[in-house]
N, C-alpha and C. Protein backbone atom coordinates (compact mmCIF):
# COMPACT_ATOMS: atom_id res chain seq x y z
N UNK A 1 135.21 116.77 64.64
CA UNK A 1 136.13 116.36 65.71
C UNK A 1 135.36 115.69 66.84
N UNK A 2 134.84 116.63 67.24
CA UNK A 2 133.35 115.82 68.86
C UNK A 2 132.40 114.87 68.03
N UNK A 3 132.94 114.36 66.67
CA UNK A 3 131.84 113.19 66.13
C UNK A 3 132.74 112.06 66.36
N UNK A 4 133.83 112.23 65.45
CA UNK A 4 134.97 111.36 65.66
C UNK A 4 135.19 110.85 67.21
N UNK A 5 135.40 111.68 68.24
CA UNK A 5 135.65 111.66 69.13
C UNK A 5 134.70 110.60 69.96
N UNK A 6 133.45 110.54 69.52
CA UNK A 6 132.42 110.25 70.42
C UNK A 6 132.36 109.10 69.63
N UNK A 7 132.66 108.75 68.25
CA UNK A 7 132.75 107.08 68.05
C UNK A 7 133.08 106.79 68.56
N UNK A 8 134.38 107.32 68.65
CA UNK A 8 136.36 106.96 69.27
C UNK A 8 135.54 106.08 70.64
N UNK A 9 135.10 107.15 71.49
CA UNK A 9 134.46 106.66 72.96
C UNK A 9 133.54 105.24 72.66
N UNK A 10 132.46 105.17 72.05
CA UNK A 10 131.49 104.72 71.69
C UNK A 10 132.09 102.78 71.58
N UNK A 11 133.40 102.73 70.43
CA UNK A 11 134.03 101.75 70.47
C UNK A 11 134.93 101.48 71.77
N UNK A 12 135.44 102.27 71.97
CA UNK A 12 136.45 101.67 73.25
C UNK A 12 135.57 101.30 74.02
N UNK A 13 134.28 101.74 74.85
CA UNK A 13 133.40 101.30 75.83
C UNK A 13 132.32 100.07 75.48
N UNK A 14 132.60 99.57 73.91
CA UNK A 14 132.36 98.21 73.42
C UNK A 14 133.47 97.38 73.74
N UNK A 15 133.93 97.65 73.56
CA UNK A 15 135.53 97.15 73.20
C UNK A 15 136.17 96.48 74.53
N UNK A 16 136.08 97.47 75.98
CA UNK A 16 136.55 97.07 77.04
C UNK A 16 135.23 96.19 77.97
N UNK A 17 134.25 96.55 77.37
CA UNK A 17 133.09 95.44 77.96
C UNK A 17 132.71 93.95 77.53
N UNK A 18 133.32 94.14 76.13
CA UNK A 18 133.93 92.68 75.34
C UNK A 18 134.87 91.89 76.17
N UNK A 19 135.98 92.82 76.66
CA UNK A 19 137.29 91.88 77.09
C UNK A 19 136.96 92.00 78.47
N UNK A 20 136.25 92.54 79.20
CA UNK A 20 135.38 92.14 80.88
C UNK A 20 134.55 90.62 80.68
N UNK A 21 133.74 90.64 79.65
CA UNK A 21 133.06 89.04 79.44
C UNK A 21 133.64 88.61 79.17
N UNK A 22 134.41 88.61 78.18
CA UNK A 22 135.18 87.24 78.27
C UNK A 22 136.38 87.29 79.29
N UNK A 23 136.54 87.93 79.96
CA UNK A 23 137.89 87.69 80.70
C UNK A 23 137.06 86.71 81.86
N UNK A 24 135.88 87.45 82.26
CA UNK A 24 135.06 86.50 83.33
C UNK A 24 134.43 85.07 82.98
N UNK A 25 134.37 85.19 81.56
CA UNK A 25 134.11 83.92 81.04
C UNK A 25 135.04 82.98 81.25
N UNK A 26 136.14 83.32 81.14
CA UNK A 26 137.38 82.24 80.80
C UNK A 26 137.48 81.81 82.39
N UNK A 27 137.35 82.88 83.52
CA UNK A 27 137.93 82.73 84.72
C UNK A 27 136.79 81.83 85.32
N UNK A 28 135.41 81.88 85.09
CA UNK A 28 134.38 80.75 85.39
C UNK A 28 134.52 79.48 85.04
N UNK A 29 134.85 79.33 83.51
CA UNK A 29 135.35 78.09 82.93
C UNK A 29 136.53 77.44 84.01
N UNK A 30 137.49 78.42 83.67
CA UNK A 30 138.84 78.08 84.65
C UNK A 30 138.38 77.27 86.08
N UNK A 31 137.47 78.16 86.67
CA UNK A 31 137.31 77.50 88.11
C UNK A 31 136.25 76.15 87.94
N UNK A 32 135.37 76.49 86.82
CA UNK A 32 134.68 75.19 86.88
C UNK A 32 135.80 73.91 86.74
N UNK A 33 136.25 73.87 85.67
CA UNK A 33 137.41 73.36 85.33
C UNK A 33 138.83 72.21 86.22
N UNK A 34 138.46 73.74 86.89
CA UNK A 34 139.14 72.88 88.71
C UNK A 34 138.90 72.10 89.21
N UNK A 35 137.59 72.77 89.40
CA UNK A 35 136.61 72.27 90.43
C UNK A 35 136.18 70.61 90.23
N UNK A 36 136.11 70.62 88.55
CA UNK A 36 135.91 69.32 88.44
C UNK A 36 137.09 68.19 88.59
N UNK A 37 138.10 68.80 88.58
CA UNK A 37 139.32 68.10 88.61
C UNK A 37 139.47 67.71 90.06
C-alpha cells in the first residue's frame, strides 16, 4: 500500500512539474510573440 502510494506521489510530482514548464513555456513564447508583433 505505502509502495503504491509513494509511486502514486512520485508521478503526480512529475506530472505537475511537467505542466508548470510547459505552462511557462507557452506563456514566454506567448509574450515573446507579442512583443514581436
Amino acid at each position: 500500500m505505502s509502495l503504491t502510494f509513494l509511486v502514486g506521489n512520485l508521478c503526480l510530482k512529475y506530472f505537475m512539474d511537467a505542466i508548470s514548464t510547459w505552462i511557462s513555456g507557452a506563456l514566454i513564447t506567448l509574450l515573446t510573440t507579442c512583443s514581436i508583433c
